[in-house]
PDB file of N, CA and C in Angstrom:
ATOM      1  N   UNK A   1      61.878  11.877-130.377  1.00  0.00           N
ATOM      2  CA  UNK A   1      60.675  12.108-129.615  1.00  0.00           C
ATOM      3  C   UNK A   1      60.955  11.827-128.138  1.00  0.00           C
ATOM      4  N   UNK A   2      60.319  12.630-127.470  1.00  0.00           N
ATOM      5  CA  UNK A   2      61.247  12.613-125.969  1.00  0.00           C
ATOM      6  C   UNK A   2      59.516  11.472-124.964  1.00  0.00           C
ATOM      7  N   UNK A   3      60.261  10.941-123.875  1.00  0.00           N
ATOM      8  CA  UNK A   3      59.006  10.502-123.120  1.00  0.00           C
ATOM      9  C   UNK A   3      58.481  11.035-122.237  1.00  0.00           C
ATOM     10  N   UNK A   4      57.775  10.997-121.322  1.00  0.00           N
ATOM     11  CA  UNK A   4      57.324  11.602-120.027  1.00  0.00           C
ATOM     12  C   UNK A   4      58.650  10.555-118.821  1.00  0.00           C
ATOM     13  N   UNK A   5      58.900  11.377-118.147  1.00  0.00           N
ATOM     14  CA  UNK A   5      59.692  11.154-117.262  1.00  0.00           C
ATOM     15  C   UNK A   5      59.050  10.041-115.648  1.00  0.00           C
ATOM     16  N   UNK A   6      57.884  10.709-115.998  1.00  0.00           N
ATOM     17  CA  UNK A   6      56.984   9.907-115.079  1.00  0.00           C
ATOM     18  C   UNK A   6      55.799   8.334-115.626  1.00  0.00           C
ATOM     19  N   UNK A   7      55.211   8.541-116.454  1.00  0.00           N
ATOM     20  CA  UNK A   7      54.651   7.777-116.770  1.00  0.00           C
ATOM     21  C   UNK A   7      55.651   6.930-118.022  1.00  0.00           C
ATOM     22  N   UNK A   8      56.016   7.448-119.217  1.00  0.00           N
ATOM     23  CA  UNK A   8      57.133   6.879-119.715  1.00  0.00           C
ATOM     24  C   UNK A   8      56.378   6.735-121.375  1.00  0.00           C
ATOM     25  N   UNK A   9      55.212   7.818-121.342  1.00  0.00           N
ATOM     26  CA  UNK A   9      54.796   7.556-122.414  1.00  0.00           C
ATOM     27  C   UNK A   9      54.999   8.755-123.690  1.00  0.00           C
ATOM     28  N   UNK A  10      54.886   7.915-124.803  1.00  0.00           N
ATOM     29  CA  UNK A  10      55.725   9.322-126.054  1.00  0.00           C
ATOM     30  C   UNK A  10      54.458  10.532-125.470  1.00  0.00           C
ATOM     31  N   UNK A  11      55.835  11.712-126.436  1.00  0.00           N
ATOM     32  CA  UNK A  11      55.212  13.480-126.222  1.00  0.00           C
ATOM     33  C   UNK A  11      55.187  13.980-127.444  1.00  0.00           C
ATOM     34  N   UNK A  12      54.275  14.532-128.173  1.00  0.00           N
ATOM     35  CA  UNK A  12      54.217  15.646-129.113  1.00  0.00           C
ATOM     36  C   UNK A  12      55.155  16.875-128.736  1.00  0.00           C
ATOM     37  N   UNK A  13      55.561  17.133-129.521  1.00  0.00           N
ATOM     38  CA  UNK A  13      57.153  18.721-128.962  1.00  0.00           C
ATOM     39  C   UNK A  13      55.568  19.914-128.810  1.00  0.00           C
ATOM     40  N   UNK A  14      54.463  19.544-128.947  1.00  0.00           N
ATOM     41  CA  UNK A  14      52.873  20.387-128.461  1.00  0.00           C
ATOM     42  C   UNK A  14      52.936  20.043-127.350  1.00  0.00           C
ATOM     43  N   UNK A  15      52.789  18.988-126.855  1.00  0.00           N
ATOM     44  CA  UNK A  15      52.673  18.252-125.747  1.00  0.00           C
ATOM     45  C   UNK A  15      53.260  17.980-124.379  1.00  0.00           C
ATOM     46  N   UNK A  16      54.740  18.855-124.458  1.00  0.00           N
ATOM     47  CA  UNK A  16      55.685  18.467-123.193  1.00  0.00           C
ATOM     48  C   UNK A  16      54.807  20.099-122.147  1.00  0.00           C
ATOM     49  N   UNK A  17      54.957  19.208-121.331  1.00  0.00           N
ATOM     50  CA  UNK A  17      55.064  20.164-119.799  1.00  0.00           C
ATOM     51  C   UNK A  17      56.174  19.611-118.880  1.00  0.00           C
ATOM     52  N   UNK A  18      56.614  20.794-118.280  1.00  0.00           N
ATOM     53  CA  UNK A  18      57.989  20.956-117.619  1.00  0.00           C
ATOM     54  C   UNK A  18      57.429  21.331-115.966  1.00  0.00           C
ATOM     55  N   UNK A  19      57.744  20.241-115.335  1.00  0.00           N
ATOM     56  CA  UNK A  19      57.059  20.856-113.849  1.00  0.00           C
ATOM     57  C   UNK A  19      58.527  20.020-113.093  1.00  0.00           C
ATOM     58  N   UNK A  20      59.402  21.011-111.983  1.00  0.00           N
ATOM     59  CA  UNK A  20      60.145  20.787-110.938  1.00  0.00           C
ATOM     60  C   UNK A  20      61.050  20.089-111.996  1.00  0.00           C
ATOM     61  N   UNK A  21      61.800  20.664-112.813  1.00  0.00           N
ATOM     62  CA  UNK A  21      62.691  19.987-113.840  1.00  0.00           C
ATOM     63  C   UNK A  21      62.140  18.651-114.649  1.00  0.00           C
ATOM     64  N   UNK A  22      61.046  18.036-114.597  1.00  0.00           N
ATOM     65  CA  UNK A  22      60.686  16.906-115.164  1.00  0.00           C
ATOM     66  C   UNK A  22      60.026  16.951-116.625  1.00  0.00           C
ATOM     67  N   UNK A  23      59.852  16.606-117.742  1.00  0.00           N
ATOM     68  CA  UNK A  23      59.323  17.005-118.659  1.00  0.00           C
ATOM     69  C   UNK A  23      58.160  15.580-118.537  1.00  0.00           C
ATOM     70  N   UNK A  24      57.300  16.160-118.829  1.00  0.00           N
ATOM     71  CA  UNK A  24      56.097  15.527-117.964  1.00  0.00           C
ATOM     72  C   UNK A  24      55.113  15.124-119.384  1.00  0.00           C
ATOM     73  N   UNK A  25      53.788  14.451-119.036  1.00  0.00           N
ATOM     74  CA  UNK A  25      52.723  14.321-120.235  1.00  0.00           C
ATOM     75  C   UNK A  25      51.723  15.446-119.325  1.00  0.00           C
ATOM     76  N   UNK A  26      50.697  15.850-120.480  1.00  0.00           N
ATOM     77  CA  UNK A  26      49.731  16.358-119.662  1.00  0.00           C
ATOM     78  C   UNK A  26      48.807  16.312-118.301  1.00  0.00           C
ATOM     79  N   UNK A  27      48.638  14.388-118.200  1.00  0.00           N
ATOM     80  CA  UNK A  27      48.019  14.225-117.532  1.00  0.00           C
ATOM     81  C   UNK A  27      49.013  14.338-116.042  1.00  0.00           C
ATOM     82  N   UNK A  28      50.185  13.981-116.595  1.00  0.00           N
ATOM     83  CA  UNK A  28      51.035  13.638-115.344  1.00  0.00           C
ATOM     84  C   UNK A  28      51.123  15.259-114.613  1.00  0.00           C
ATOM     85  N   UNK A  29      51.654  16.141-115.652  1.00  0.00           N
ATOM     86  CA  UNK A  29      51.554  17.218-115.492  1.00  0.00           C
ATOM     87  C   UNK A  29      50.489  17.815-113.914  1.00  0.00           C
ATOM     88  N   UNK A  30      49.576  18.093-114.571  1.00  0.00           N
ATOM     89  CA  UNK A  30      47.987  18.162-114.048  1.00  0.00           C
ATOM     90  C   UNK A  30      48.440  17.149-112.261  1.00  0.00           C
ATOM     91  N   UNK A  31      48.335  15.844-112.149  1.00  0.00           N
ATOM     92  CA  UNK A  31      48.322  15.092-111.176  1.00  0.00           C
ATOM     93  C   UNK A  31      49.797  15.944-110.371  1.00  0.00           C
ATOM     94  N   UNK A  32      50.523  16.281-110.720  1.00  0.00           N
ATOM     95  CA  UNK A  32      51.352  17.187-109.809  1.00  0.00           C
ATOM     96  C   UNK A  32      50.999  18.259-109.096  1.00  0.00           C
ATOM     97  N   UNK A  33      50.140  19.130-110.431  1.00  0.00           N
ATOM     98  CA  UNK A  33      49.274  21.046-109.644  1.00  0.00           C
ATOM     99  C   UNK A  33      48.445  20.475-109.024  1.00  0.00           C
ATOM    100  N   UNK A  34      47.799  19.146-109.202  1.00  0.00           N
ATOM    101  CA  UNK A  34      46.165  19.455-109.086  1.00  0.00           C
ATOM    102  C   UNK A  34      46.532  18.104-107.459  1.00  0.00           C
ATOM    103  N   UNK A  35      47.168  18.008-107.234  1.00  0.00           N
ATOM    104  CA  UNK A  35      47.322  17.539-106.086  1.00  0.00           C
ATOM    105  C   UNK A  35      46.664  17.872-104.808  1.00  0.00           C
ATOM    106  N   UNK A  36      45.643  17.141-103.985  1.00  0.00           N
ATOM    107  CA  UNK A  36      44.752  17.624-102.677  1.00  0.00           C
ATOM    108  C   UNK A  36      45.530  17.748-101.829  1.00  0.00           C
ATOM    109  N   UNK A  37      44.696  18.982-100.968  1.00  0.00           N
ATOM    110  CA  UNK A  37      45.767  19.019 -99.606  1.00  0.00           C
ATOM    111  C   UNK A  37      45.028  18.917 -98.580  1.00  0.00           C
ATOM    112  N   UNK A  38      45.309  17.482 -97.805  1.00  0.00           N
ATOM    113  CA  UNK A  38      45.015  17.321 -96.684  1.00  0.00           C
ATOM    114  C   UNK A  38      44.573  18.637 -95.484  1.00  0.00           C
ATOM    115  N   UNK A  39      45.209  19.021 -95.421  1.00  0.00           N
ATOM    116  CA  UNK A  39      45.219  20.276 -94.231  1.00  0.00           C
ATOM    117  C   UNK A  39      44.548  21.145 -94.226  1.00  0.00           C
ATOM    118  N   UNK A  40      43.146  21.577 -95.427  1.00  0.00           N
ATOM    119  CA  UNK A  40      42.903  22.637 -95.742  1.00  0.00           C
ATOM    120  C   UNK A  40      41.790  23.046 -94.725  1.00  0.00           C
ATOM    121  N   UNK A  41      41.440  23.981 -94.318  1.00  0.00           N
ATOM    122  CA  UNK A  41      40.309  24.102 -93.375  1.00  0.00           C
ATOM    123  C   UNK A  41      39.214  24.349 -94.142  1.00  0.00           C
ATOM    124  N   UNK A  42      39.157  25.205 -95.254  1.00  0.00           N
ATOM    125  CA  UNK A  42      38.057  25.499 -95.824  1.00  0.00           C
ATOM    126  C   UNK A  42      37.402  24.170 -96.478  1.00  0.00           C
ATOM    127  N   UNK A  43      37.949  23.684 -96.440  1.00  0.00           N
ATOM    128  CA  UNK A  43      37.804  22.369 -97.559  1.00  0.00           C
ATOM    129  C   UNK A  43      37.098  21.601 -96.416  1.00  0.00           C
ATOM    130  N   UNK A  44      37.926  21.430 -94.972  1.00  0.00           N
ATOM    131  CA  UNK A  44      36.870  20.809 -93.566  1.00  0.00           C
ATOM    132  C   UNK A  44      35.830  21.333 -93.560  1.00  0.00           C
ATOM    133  N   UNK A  45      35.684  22.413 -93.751  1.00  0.00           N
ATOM    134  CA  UNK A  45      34.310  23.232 -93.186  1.00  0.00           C
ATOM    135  C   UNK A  45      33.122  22.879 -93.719  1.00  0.00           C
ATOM    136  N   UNK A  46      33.481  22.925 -95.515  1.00  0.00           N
ATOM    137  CA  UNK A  46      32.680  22.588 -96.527  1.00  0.00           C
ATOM    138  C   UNK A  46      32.150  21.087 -96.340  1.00  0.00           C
ATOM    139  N   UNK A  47      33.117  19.953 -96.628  1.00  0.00           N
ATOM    140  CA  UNK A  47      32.825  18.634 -95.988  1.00  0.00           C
ATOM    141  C   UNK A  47      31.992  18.680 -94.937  1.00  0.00           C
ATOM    142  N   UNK A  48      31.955  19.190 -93.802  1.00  0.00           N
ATOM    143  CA  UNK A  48      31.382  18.914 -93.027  1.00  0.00           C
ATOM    144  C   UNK A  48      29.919  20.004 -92.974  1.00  0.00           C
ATOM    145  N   UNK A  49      29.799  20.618 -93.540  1.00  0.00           N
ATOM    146  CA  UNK A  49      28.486  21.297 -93.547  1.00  0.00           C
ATOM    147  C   UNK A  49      27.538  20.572 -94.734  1.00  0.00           C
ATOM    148  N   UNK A  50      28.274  19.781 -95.554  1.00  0.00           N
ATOM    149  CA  UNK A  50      27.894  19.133 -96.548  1.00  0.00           C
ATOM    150  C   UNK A  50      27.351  17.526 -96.341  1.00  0.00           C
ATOM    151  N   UNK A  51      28.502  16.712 -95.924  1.00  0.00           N
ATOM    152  CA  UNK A  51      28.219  15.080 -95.795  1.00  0.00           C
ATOM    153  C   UNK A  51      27.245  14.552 -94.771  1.00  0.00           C
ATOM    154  N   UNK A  52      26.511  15.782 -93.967  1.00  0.00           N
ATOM    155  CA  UNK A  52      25.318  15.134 -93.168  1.00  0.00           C
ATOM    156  C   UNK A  52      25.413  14.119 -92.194  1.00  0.00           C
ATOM    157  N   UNK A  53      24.617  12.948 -91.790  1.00  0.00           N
ATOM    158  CA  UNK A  53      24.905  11.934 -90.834  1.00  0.00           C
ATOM    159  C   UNK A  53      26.169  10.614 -91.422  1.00  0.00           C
ATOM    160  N   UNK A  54      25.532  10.527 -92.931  1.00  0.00           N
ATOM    161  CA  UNK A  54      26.035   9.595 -93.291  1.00  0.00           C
ATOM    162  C   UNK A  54      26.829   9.705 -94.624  1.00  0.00           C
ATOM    163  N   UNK A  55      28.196  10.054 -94.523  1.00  0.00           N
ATOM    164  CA  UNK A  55      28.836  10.488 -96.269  1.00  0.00           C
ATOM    165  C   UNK A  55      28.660   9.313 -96.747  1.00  0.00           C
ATOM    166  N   UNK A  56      28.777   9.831 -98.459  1.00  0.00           N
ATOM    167  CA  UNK A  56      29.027   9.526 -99.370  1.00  0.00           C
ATOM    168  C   UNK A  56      29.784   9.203 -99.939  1.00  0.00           C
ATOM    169  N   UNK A  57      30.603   7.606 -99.898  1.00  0.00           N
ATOM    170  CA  UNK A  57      32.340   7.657-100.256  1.00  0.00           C
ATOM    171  C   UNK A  57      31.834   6.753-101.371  1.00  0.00           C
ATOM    172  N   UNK A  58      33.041   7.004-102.769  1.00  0.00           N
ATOM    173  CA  UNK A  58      33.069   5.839-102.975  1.00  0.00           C
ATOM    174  C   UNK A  58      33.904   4.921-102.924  1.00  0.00           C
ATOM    175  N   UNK A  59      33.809   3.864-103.960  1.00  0.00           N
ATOM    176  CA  UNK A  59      34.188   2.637-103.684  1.00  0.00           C
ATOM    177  C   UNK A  59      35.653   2.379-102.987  1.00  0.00           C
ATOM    178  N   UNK A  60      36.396   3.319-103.484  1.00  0.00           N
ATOM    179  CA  UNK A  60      37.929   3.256-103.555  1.00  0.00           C
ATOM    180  C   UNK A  60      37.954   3.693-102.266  1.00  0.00           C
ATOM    181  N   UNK A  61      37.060   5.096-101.362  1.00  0.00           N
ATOM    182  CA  UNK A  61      36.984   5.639-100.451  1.00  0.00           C
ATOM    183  C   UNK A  61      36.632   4.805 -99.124  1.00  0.00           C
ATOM    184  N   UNK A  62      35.694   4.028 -99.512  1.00  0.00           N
ATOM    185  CA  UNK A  62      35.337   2.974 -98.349  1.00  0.00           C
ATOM    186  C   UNK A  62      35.495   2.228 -98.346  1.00  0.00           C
ATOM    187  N   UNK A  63      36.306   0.958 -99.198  1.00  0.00           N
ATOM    188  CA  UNK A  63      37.429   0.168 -98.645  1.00  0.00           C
ATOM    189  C   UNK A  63      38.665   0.903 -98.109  1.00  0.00           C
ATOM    190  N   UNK A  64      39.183   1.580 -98.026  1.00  0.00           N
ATOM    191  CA  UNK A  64      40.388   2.507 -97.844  1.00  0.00           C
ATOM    192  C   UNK A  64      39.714   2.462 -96.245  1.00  0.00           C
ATOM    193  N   UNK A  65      38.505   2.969 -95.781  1.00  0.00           N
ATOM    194  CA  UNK A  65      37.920   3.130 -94.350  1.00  0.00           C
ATOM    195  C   UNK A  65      37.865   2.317 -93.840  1.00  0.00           C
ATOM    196  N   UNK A  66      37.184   1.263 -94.813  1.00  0.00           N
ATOM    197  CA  UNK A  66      37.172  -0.147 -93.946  1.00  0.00           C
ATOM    198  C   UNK A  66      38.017  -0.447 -93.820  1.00  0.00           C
ATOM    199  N   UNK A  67      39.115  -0.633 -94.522  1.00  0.00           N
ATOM    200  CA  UNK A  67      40.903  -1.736 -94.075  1.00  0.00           C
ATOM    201  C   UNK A  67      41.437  -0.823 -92.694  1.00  0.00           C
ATOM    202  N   UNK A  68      41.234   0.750 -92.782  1.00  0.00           N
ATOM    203  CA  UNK A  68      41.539   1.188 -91.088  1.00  0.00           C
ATOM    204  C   UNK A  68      41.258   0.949 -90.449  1.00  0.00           C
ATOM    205  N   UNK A  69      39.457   0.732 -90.214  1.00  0.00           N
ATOM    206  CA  UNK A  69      38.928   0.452 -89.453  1.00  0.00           C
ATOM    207  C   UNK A  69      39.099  -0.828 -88.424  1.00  0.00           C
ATOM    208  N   UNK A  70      39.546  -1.825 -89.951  1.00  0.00           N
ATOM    209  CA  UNK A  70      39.515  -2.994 -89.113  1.00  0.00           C
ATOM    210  C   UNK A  70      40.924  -3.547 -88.968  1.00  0.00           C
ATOM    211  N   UNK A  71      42.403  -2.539 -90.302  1.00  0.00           N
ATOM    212  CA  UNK A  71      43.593  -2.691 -89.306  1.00  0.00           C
ATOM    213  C   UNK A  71      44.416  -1.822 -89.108  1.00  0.00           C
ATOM    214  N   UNK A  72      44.257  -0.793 -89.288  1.00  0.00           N
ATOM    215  CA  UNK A  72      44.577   0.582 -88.836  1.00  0.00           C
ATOM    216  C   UNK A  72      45.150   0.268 -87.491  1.00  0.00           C
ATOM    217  N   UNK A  73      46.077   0.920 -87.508  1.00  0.00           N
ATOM    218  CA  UNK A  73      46.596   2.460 -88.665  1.00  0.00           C
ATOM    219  C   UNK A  73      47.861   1.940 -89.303  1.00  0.00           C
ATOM    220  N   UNK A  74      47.829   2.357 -90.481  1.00  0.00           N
ATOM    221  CA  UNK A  74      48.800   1.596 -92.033  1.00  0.00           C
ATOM    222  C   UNK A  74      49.270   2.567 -91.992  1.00  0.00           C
ATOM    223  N   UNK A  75      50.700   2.003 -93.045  1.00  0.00           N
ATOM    224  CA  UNK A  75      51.439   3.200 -93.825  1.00  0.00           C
ATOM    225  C   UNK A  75      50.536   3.265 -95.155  1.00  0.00           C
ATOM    226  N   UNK A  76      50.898   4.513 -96.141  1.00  0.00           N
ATOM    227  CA  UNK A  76      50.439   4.284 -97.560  1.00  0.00           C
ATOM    228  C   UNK A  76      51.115   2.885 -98.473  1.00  0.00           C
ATOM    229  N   UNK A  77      52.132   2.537 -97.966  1.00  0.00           N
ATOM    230  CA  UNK A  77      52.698   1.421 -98.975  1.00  0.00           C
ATOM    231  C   UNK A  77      51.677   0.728 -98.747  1.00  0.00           C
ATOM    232  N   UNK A  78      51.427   0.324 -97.327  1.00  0.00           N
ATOM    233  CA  UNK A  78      50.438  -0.901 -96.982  1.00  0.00           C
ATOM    234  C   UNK A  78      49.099  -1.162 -97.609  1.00  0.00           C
ATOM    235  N   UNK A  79      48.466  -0.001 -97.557  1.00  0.00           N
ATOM    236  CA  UNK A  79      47.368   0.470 -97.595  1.00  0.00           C
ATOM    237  C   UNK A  79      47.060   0.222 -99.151  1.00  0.00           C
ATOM    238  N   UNK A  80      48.177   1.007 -99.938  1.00  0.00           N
ATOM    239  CA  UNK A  80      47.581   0.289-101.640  1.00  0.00           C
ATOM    240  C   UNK A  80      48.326  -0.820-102.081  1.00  0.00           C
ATOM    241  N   UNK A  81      49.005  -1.545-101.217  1.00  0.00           N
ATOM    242  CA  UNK A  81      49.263  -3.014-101.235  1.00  0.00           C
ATOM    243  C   UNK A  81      48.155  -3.769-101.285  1.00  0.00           C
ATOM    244  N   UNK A  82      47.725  -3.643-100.031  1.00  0.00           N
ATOM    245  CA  UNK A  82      46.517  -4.706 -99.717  1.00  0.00           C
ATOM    246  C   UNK A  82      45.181  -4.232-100.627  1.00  0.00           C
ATOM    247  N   UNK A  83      45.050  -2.874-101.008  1.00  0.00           N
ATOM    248  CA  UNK A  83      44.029  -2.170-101.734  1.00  0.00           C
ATOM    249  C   UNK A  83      44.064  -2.367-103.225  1.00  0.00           C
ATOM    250  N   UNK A  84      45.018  -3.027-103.352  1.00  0.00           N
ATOM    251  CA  UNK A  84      45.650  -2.747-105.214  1.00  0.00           C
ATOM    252  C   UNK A  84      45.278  -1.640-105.918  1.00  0.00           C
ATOM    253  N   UNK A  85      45.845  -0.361-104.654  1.00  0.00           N
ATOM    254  CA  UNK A  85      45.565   0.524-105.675  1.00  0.00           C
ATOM    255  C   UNK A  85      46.697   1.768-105.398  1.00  0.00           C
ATOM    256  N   UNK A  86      46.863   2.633-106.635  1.00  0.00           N
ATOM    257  CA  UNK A  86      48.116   3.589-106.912  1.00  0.00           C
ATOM    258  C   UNK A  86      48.240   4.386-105.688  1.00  0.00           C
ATOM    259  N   UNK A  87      49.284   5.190-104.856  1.00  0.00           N
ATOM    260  CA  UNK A  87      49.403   6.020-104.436  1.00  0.00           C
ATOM    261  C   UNK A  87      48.845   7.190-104.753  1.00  0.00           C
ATOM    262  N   UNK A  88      48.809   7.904-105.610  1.00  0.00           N
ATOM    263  CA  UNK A  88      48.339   8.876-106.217  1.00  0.00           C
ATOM    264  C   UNK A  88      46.496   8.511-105.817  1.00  0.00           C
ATOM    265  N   UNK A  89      45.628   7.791-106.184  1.00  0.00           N
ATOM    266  CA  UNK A  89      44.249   7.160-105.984  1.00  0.00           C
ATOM    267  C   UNK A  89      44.174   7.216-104.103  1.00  0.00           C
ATOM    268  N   UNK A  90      45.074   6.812-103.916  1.00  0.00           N
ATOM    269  CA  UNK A  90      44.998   7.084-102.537  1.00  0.00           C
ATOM    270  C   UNK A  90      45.185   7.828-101.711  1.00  0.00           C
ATOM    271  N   UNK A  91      46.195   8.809-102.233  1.00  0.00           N
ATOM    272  CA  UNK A  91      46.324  10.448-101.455  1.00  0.00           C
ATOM    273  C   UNK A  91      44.823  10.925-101.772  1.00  0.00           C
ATOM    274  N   UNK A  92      44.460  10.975-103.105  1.00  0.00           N
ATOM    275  CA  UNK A  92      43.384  11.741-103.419  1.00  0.00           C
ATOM    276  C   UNK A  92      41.883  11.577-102.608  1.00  0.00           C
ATOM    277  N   UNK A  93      41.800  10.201-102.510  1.00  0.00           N
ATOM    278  CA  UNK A  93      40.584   9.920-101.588  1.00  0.00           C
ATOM    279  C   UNK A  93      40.916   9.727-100.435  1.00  0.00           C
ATOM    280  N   UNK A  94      42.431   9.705 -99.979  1.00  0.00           N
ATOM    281  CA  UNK A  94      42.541  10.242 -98.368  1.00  0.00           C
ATOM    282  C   UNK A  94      42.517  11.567 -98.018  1.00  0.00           C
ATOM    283  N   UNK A  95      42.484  12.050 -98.423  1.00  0.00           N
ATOM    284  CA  UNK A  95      42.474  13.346 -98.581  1.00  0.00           C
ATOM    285  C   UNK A  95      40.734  14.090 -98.569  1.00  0.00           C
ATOM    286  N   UNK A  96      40.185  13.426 -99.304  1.00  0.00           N
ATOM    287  CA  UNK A  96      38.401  13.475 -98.929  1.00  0.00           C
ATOM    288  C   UNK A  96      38.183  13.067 -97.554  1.00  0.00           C
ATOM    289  N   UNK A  97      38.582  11.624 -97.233  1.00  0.00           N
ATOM    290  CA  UNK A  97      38.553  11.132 -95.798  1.00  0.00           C
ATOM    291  C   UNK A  97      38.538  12.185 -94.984  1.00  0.00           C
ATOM    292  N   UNK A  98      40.275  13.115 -95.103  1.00  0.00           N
ATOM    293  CA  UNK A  98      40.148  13.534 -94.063  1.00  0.00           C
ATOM    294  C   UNK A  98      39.792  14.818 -93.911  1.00  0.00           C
ATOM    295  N   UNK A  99      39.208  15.371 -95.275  1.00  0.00           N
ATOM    296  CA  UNK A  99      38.136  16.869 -95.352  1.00  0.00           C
ATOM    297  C   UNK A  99      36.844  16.221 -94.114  1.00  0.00           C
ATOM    298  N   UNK A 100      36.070  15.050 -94.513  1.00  0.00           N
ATOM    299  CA  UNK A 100      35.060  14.687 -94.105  1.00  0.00           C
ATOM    300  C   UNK A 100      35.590  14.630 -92.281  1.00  0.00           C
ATOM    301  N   UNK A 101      36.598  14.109 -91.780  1.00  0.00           N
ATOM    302  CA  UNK A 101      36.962  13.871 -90.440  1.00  0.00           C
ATOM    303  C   UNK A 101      36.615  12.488 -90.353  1.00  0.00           C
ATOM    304  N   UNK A 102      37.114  11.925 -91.097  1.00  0.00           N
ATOM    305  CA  UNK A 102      36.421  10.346 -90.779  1.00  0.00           C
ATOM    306  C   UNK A 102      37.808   9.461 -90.767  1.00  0.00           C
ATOM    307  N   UNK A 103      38.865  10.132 -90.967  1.00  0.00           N
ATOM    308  CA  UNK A 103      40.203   9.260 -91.006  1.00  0.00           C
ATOM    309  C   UNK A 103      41.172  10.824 -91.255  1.00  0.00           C
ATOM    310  N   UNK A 104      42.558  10.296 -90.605  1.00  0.00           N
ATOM    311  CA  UNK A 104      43.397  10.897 -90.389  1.00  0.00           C
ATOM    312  C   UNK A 104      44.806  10.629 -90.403  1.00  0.00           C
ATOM    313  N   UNK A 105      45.701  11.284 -90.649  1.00  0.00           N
ATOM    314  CA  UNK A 105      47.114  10.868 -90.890  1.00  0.00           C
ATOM    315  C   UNK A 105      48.270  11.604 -89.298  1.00  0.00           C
ATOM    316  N   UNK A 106      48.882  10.630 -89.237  1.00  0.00           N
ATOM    317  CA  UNK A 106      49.968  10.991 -87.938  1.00  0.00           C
ATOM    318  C   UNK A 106      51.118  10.410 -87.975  1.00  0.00           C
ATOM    319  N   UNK A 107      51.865  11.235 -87.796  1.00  0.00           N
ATOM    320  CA  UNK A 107      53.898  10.357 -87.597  1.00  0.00           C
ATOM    321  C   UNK A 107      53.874   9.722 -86.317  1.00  0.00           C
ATOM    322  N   UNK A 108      54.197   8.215 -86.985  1.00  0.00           N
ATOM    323  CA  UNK A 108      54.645   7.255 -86.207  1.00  0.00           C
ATOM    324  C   UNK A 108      55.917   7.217 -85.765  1.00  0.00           C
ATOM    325  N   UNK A 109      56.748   7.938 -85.108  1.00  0.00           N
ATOM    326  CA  UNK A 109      58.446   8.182 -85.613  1.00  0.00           C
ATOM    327  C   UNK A 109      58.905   8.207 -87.086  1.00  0.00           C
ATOM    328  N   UNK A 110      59.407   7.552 -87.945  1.00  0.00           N
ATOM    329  CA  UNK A 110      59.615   8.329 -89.062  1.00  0.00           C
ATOM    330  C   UNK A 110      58.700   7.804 -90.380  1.00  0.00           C
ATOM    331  N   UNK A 111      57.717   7.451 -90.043  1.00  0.00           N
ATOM    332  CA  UNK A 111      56.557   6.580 -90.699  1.00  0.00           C
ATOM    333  C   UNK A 111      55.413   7.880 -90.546  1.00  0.00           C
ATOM    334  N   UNK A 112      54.837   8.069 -91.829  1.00  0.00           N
ATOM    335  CA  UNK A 112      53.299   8.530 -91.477  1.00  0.00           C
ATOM    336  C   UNK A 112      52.217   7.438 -91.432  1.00  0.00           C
ATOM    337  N   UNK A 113      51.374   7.452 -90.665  1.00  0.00           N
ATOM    338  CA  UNK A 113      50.191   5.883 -90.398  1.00  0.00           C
ATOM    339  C   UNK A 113      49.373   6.814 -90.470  1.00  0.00           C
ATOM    340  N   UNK A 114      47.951   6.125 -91.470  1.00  0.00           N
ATOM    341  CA  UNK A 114      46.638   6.490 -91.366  1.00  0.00           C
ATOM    342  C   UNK A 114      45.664   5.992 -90.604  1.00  0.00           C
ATOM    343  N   UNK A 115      44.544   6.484 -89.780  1.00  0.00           N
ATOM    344  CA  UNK A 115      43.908   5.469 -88.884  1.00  0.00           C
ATOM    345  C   UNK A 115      42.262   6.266 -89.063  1.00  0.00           C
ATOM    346  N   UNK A 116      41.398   5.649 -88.447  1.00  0.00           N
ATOM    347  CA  UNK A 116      40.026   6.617 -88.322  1.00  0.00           C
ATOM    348  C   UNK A 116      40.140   7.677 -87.624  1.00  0.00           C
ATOM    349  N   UNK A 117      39.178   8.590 -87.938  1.00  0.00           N
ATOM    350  CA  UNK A 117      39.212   9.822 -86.839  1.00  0.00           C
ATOM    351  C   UNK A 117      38.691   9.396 -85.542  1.00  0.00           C
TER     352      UNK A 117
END
């Protein structure tokens, strides 16, 4: 029985997905395609014709704002260090952040740092 390469958990021979040579679990699978992309404009447009005066983040979303706010601008290691929380959890709701324009990502020389908009 083979494992997931990423998470490390058993596969049904139903069950393997193969993404960028990795034989993957479903979910892991999925968290690879289904990955947000920062950059999208349509996705700005929408956010922002949508979130009004005051968005709607949650929990994971607005501590993530607040720790910029008050020590910004972090790397991602930092950020779900002090956050105790996954990389993956944190692209995803940085990534809302920065549909909404409320935080943003920039190369520090060879560092990316997140800070408020």
């Amino acid at each position: 029985m083979k494992n997931c390469e990423n998470c490390g958990s058993p596969l049904d021979p139903d069950d393997i997905y193969v993404h960028a040579g990795k034989v993957l679990c479903e979910d892991c699978f999925l968290d690879q395609k289904m990955k947000p992309v920062t950059c999208d404009p349509w996705a700005v447009y929408s956010a922002k014709r949508t979130i009004g005066a005051a968005p709607q983040l949650t929990e994971s979303q607005f501590r993530i704002l607040n720790l910029l706010k008050t020590e910004g601008p972090l790397d991602a290691s930092t950020i779900c260090s002090r956050l105790g929380i996954g990389e993956l959890e944190f692209q995803n709701c940085f990534a809302t952040l920065r549909h909404m324009e409320v935080a943003r990502g920039f190369r520090d020389g060879e560092k990316i740092r997140y800070t408020v908009f």
